[in-house]
Protein backbone atom coordinates (compact mmCIF):
# COMPACT_ATOMS: atom_id res chain seq x y z
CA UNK A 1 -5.06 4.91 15.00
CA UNK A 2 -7.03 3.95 12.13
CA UNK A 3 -8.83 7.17 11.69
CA UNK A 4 -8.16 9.88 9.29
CA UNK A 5 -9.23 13.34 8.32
CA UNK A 6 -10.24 12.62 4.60
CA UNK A 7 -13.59 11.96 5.23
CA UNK A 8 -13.67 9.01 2.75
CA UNK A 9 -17.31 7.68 2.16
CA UNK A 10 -18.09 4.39 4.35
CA UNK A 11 -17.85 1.10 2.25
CA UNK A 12 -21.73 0.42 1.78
CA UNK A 13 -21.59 3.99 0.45
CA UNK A 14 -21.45 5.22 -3.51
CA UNK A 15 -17.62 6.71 -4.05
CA UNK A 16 -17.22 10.25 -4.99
CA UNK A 17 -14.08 11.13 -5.54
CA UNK A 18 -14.18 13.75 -3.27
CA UNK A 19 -10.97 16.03 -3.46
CA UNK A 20 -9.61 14.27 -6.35
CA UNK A 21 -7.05 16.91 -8.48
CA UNK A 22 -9.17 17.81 -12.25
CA UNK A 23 -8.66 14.81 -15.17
CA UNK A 24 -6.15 16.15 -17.87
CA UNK A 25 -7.77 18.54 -20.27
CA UNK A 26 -7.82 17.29 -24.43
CA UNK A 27 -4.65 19.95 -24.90
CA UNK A 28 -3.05 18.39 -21.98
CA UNK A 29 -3.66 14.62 -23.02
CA UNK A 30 -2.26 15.52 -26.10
CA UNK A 31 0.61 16.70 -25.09
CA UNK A 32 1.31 13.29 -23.12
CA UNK A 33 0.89 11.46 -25.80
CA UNK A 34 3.16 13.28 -27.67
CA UNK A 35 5.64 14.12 -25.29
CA UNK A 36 6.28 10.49 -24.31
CA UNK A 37 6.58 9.55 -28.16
CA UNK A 38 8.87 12.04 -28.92
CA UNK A 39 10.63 10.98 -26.33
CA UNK A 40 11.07 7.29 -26.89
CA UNK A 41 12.25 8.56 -30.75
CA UNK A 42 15.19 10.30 -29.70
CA UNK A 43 16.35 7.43 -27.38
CA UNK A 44 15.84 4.99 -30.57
CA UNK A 45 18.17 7.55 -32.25
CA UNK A 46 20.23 7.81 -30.10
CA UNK A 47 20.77 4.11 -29.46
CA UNK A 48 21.00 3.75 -34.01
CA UNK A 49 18.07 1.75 -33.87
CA UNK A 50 15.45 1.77 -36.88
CA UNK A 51 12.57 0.64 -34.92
CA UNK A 52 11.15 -1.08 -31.86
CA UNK A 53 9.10 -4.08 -31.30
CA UNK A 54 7.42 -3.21 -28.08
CA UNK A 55 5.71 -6.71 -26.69
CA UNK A 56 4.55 -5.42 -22.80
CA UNK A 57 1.64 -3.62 -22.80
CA UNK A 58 3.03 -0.76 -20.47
CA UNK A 59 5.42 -0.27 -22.75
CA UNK A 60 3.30 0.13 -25.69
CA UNK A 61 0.54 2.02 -23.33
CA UNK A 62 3.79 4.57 -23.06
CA UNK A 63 4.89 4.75 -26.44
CA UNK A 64 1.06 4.69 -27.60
CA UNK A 65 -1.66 5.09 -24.92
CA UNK A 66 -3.41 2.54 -26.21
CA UNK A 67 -4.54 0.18 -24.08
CA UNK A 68 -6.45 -3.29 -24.57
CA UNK A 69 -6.45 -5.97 -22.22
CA UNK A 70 -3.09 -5.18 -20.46
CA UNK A 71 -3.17 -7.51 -17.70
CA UNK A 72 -4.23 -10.59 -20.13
CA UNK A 73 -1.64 -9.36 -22.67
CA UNK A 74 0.96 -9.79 -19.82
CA UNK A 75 1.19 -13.73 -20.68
CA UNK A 76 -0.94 -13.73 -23.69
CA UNK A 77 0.84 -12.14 -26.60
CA UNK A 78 -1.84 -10.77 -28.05
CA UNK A 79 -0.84 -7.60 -29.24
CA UNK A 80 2.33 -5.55 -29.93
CA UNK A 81 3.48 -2.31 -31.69
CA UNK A 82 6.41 -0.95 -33.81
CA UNK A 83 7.42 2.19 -33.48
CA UNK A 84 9.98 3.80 -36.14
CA UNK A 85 12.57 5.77 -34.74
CA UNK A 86 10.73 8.35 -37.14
CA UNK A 87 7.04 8.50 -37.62
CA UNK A 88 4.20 7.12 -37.02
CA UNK A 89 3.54 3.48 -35.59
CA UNK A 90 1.83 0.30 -36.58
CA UNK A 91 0.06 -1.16 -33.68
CA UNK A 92 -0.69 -5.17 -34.48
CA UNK A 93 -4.25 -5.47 -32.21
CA UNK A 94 -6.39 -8.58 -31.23
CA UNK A 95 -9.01 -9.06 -32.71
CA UNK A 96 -8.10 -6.38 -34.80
CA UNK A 97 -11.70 -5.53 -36.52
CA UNK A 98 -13.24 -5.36 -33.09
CA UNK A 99 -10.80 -3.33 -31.02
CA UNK A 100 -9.54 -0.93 -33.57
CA UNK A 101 -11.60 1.87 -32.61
CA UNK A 102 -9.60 1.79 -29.42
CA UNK A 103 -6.40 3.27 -31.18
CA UNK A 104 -8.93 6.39 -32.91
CA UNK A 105 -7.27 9.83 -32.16
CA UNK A 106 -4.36 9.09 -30.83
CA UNK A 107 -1.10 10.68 -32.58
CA UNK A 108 1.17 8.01 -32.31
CA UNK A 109 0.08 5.41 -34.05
CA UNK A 110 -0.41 5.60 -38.16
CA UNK A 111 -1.99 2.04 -39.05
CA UNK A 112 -3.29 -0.58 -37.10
CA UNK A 113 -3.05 -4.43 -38.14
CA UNK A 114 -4.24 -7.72 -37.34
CA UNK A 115 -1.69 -9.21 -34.61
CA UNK A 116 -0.33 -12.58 -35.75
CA UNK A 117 0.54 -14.65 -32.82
CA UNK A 118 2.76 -17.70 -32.59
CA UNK A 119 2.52 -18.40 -28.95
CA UNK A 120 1.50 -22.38 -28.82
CA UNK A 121 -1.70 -21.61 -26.86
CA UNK A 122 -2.42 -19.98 -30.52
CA UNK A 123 -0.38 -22.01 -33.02
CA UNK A 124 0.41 -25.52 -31.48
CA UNK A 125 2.86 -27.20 -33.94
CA UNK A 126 2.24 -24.72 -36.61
CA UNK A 127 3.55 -21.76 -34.34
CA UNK A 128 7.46 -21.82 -36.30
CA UNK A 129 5.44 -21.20 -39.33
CA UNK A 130 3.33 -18.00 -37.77
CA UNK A 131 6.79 -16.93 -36.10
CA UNK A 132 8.30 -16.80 -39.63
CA UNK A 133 5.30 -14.67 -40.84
CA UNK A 134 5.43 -12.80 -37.83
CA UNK A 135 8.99 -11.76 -38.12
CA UNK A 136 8.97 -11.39 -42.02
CA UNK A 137 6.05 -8.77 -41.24
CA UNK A 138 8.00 -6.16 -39.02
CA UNK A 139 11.29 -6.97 -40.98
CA UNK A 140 9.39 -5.26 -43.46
CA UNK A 141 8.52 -2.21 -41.37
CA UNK A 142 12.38 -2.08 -39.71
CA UNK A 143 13.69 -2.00 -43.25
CA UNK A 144 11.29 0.88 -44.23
CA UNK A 145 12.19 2.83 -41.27
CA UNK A 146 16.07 2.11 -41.46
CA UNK A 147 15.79 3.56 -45.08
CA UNK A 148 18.94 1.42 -45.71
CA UNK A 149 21.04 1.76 -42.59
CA UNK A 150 21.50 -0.79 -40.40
CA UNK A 151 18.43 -3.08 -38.83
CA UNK A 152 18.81 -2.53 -35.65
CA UNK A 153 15.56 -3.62 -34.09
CA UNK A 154 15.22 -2.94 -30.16
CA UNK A 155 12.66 -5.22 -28.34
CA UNK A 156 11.07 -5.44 -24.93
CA UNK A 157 10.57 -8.93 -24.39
CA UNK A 158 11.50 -11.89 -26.70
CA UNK A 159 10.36 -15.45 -26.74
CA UNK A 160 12.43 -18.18 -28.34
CA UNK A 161 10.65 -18.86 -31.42
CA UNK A 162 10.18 -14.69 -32.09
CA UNK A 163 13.70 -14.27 -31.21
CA UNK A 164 15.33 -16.88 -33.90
CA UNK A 165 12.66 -15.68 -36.40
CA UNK A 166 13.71 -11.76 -36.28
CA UNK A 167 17.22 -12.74 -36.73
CA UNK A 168 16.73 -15.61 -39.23
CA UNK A 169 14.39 -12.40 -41.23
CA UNK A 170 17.88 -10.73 -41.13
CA UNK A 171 17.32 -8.06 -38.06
CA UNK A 172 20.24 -7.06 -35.23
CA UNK A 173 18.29 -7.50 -32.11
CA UNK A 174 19.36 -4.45 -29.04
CA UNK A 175 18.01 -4.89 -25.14
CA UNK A 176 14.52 -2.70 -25.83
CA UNK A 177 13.82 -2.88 -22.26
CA UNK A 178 16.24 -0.90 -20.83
CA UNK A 179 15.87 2.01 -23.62
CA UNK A 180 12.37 1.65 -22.08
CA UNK A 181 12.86 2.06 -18.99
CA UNK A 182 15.17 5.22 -19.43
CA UNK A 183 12.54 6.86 -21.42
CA UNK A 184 10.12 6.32 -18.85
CA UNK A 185 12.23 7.36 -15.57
CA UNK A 186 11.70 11.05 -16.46
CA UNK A 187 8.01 12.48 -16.01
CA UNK A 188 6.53 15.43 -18.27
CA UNK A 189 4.25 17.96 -16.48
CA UNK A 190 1.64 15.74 -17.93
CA UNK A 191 2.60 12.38 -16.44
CA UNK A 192 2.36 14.25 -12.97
CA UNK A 193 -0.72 15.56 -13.56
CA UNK A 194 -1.34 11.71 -14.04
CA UNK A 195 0.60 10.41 -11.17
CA UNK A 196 -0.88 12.72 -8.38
CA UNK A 197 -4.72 11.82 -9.46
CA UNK A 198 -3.25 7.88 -9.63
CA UNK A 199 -2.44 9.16 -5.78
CA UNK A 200 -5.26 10.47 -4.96
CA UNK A 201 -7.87 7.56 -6.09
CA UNK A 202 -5.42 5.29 -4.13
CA UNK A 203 -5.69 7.21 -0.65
CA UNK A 204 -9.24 7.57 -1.33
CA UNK A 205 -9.37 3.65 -1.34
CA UNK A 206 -7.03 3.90 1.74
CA UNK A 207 -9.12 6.09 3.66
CA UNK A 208 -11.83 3.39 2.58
CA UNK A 209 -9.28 0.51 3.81
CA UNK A 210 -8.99 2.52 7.21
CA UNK A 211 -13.15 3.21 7.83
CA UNK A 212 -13.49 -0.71 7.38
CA UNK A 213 -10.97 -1.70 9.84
CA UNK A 214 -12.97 -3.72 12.68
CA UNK A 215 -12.19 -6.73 14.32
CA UNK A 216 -13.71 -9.80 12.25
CA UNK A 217 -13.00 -8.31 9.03
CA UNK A 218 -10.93 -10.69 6.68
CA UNK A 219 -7.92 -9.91 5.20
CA UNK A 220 -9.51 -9.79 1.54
CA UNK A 221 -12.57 -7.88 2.32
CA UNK A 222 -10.50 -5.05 3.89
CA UNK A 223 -8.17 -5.23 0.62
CA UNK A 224 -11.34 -5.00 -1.68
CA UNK A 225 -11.66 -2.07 -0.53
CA UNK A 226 -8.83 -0.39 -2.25
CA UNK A 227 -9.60 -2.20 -5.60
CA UNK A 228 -13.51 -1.04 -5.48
CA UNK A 229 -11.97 2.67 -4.99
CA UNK A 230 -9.77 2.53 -7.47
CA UNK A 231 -12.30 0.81 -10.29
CA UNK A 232 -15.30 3.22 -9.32
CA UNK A 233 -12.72 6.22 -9.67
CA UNK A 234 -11.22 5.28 -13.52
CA UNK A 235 -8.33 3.08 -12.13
CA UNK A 236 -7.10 0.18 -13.73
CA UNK A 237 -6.06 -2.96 -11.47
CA UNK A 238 -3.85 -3.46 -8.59
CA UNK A 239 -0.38 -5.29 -9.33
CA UNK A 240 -0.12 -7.65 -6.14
CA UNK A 241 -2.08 -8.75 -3.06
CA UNK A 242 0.32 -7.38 -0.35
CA UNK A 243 -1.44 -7.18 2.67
CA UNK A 244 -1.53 -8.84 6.00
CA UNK A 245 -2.16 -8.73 9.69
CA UNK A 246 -1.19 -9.42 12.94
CA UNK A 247 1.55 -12.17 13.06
CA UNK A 248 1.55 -12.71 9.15
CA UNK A 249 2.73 -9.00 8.86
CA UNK A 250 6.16 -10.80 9.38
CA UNK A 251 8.13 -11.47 7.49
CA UNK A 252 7.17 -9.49 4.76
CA UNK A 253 5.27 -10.30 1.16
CA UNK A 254 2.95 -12.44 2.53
CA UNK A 255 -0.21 -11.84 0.23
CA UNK A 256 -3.76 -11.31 2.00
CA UNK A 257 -5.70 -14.02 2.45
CA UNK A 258 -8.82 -15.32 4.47
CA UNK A 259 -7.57 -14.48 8.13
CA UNK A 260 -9.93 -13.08 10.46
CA UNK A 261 -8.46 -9.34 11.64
CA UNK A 262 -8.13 -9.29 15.38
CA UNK A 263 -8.61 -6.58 17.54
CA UNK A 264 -4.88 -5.32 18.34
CA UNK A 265 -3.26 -6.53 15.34
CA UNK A 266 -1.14 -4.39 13.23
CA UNK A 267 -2.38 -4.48 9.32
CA UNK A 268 0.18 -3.65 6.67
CA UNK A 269 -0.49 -2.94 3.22
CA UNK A 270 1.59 -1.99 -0.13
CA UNK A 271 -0.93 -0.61 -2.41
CA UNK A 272 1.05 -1.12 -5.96
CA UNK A 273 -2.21 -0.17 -7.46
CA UNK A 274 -2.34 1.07 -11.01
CA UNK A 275 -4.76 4.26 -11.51
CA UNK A 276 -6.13 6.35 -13.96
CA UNK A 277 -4.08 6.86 -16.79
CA UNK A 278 -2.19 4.26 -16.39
CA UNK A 279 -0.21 5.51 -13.74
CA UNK A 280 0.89 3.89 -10.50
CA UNK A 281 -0.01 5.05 -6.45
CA UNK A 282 3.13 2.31 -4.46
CA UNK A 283 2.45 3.95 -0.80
CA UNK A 284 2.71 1.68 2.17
CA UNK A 285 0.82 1.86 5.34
CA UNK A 286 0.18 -0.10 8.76
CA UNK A 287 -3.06 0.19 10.66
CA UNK A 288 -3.69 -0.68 13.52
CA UNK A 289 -7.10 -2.44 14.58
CA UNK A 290 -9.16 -2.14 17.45
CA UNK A 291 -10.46 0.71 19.74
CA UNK A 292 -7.36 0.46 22.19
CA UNK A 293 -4.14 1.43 22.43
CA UNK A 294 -0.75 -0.04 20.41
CA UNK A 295 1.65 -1.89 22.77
CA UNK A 296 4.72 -0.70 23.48
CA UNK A 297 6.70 -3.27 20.70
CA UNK A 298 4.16 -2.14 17.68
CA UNK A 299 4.71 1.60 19.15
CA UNK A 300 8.52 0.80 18.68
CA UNK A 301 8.60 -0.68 15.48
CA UNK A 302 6.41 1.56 13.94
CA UNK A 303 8.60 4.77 14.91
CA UNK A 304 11.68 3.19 13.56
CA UNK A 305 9.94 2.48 9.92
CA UNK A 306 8.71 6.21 9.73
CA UNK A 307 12.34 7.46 11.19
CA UNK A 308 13.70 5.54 8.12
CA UNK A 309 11.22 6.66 5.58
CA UNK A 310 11.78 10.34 6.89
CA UNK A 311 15.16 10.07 6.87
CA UNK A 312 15.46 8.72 3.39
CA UNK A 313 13.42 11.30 2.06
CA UNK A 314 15.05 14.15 3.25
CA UNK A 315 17.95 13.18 2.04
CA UNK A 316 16.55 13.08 -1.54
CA UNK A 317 18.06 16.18 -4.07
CA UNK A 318 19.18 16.33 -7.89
CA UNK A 319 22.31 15.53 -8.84
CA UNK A 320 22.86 12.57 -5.85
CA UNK A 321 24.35 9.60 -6.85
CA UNK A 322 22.19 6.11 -6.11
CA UNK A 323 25.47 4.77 -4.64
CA UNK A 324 26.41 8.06 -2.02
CA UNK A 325 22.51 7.62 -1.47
CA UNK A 326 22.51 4.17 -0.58
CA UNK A 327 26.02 4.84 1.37
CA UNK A 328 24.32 8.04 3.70
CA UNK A 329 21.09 5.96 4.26
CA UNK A 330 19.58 5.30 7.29
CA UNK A 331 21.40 2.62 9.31
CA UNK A 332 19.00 -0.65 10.30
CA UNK A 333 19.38 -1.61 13.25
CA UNK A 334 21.03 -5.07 13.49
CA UNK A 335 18.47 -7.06 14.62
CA UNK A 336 16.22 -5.73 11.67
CA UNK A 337 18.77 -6.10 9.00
CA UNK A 338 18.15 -10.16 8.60
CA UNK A 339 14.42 -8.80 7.34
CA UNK A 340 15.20 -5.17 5.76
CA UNK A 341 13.11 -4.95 2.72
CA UNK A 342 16.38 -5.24 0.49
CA UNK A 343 15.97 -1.82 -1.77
CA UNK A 344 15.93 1.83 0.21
CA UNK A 345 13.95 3.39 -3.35
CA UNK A 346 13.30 2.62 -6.22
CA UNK A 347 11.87 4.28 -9.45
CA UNK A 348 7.62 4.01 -10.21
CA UNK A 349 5.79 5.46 -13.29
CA UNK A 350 3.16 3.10 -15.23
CA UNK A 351 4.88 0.30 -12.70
CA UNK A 352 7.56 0.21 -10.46
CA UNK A 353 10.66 1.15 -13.02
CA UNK A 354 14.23 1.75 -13.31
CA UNK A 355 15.84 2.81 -11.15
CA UNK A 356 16.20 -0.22 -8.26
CA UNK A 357 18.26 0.87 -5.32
CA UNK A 358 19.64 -1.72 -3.14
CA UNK A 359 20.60 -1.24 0.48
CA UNK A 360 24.05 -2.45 0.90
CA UNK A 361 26.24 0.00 -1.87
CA UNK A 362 28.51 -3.37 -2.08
CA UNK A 363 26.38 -5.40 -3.52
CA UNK A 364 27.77 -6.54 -7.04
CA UNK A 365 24.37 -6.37 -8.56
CA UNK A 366 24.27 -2.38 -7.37
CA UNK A 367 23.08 0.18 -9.71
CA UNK A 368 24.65 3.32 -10.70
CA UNK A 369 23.44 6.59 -11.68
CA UNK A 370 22.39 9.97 -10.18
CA UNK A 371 18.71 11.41 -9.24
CA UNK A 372 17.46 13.77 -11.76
CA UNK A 373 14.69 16.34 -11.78
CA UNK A 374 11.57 14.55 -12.93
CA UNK A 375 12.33 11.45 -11.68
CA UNK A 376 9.65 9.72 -9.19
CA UNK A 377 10.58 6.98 -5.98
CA UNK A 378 9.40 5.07 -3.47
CA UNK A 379 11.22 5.27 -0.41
CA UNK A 380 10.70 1.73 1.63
CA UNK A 381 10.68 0.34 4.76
CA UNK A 382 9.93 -2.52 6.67
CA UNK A 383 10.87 -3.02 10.27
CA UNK A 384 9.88 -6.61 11.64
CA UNK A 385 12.77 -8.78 13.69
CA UNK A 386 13.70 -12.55 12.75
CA UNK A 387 11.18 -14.56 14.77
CA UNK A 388 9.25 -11.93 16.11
CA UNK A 389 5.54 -11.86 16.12
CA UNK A 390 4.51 -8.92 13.54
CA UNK A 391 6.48 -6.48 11.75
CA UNK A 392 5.88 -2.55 9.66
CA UNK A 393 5.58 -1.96 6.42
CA UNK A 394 5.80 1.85 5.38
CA UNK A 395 6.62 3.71 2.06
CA UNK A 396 6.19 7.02 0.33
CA UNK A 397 6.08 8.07 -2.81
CA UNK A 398 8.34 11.27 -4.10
CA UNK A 399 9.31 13.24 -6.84
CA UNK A 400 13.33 14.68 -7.86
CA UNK A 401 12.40 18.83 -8.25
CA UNK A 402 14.94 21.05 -9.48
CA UNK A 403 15.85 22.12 -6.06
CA UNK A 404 15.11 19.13 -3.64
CA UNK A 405 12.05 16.79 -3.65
CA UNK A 406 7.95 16.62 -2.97
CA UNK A 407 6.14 14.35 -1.00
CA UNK A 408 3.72 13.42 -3.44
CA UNK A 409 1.77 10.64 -1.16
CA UNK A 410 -0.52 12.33 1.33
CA UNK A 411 -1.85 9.82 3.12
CA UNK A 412 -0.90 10.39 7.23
CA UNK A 413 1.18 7.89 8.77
CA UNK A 414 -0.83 6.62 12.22
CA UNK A 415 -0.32 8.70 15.49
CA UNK A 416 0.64 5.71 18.04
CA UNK A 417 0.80 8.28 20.82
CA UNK A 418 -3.42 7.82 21.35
C-alpha cells in the first residue's frame, strides 16, 4: 500500500527534484509581487483606510515578499511594515543594517527602517516608553498617507501596549486581519504557479515518507522525511507535527512522537508544510505499514474517508454558497460524527486562510460567503470511531476554476484492494 509510482529518491539518497513544475521566471516574480500589492491597495481603499500596520510575517511576506525570520517573528516582534493605501512601503527590519539587503529589488517597499520594539523581552519596564516612540513613528507615516482624511490605520495583530499607544498617537484602529485575509483568498496566475511547485516539493517528501515506511521506524524519523524534502527543494518549514500511527491515529491531532511503527499499523499524516515561495502544500494521507494486507476495519475506514473527500470535491463549482455547501455535504455516518474533523474545507494560500467551513450549517459561529474562481481549499476528512483502535486522516487540496474545480494535489490515495 505504501508504494507509489513517483519514483522518489530513497532517504540515504541526494534529492532531485525530479518532476518538479519550472521556478517563476524574473517577469513572472514581478508580477506577484505586484499583483498582490496592488491588490491589498484597493482593499485599503476600499475599506477608507490610510495605511496598514502589518505585524505577521505572512502578511507582510504577501504585501512585500520579504521575508526574514518568519517563524521567530511569529512571537518575537521583530519586524513589521506599513503599507499606504497609495505607494510605496516602509518596512521597519531587525537588525536593520544587517538584513536590509534582504528587501533589494523588490517593488513594494520604498524605505526600510530600524524596527523599534517594545515587547518586554526587548524593553522590560521601559517598553511604554518604546511603545510611545513606536506609535508616534507610523502616526507619522498614516498621517502622510491620509493626506488629511481620516487616520484610519488597519492592523493585523495588536498587543496591549501597541494598541493604547496608536490610539493615544491619535489613530482609528480597523480589524487588519480580515482585510488580509480577503486579499489573500484569491490567487493570481502567479501564486499558482507558486502553489503547484509548493505541491510538488511536498509529494516529493511524501513519496520520501512512503519509501521509508518499515516496521521499526519511529514516528519522527518517518516525519523528517518530509521536512528534509522540503528544505533540500527551497521550502520553508512545516507548520505542525501531525502525524501518527497505529492506535494514536485516533483520535485525531495527536503530534508524532517517538513510537516505534509496527508492521500493520495505519500511519496518518497532514503535511501543512510551507514551500517555496512561501506557499503552502495541506494534503493528508494514511499509509499503511508492513508487507501484508489491511484488515478488513482499516479497509473500511479508509474507503469511507476517500468517499467523503471525493464527494466533497465534486461538488466544488463557482458561485456555491459555503452554507448550501456545507448543507449538500457528505453525510458522516453516526458513529463517526463524535470524531468528524469539525470543518468539510477550508481556504490555504501562504497558510491555511479564510475561508473556514464548518460541518454542521447551524452552527452559530458558521461562515458565509460563496466560492469564487481563484480561490484554493482543502477538502478534509477523518474517519476514526469513539473508542476504536485507529482512525483515517485524508485531504486534498483544490482550486475554484471558472467552470468547476482542479485537483491540484497529486499524490495517489493507497489501493487497499492488494
Amino acid at each position: 500500500m505504501s508504494a507509489d509510482s513517483m519514483a522518489a529518491p530513497r532517504p540515504d539518497r541526494p534529492i532531485r527534484g525530479l518532476g518538479l513544475p519550472p521556478e517563476l521566471t524574473p517577469a513572472e516574480l514581478g508580477a506577484l509581487r505586484v499583483g498582490r500589492y496592488r491588490r491589498l491597495q484597493e482593499m485599503l481603499r476600499a475599506e477608507d483606510c490610510a495605511a496598514a500596520l502589518l505585524i505577521d510575517p505572512l502578511n507582510i511576506r504577501y504585501a512585500t515578499d520579504s521575508r526574514n525570520m518568519a517563524v521567530w517573528t511569529l512571537h518575537n516582534m521583530a519586524r513589521y511594515c506599513v503599507v499606504p493605501a497609495h505607494g510605496q512601503a516602509v518596512l521597519f527590519e531587525f537588525a536593520r543594517d544587517h538584513c536590509k539587503g534582504m528587501a533589494e529589488g523588490l517593488p513594494a517597499i520604498g524605505e526600510v527602517r530600524p524596527a523599534r520594539v517594545h515587547s518586554f523581552f526587548d524593553a522590560a519596564e521601559h517598553a511604554w516608553t518604546v511603545a510611545c516612540a513606536w506609535a508616534a513613528e507610523i502616526a507619522d507615516l498614516v498621517k502622510a498617507a491620509a493626506g488629511g482624511g481620516r487616520l484610519r490605520l488597519a492592523i493585523d495583530r495588536a498587543d496591549l501596549l501597541g494598541a493604547r499607544a496608536l490610539e493615544q498617537a491619535g489613530l482609528e484602529l480597523v480589524e487588519g486581519q480580515r482585510i488580509l485575509e480577503l486579499a489573500r483568498s484569491i490567487k493570481s496566475r502567479e501564486e499558482l504557479q507558486c502553489m503547484r511547485r509548493a505541491i510538488a516539493v511536498c509529494e516529493v517528501g511524501m513519496s520520501r515518507m512512503a519509501d521509508a515506511l518499515q516496521p521499526g521506524i519511529s514516528e519522527n524519523e518517518l516525519w523528517a522525511e518530509l521536512h528534509h524534502a522540503n528544505i533540500a527543494l527551497g521550502g520553508e518549514w512545516i507548520e505542525t507535527r501531525l502525524l501518527s500511527s497505529g492506535p494514536r491515529t485516533n483520535p485525531w491531532f495527536q503530534e508524532c512522537s517517538d513510537r516505534i511503527i509496527q508492521a500493520g499499523d495505519v500511519v496518518g499524516f497532514d503535511t501543512d508544510l510551507i514551500g517555496p515561495y512561501g506557499y503552502c502544500a495541506d494534503i493528508s494521507r494514511t499509509f499503511f505499514c508492513g508487507a501484508g494486507r489491511p484488515t478488513a476495519a482499516q479497509r473500511d475506514l479508509y474507503a469511507l474517508a476517500q468517499e467523503q473527500v471525493q464527494y466533497n470535491c465534486d461538488l466544488l463549482r463557482p458561485g456555491l454558497g459555503f452554507r448550501e455547501y456545507a448543507e449538500r455535504a457528505w453525510r458522516i455516518p453516526d458513529r463517526f460524527y463524535a470524531l468528524n474533523y469539525g470543518a468539510v474545507a477550508h481556504g490555504v494560500g501562504l497558510a491555511d486562510e479564510w475561508p473556514l467551513v464548518l460541518i454542521d450549517p447551524r452552527d452559530p459561529l458558521f461562515q458565509d460567503g460563496i466560492m469564487e474562481p481563484g480561490m484554493t481549499l482543502c477538502i478534509e476528512s477523518y474517519i476514526g470511531e469513539g473508542g476504536g483502535p485507529f482512525g483515517v486522516k485524508l485531504e486534498q487540496q483544490v482550486l475554484i476554476t471558472d467552470t468547476g474545480h482542479e485537483i491540484l494535489s497529486r499524490y495517489p490515495f493507497e489501493d487497499l484492494r492488494g
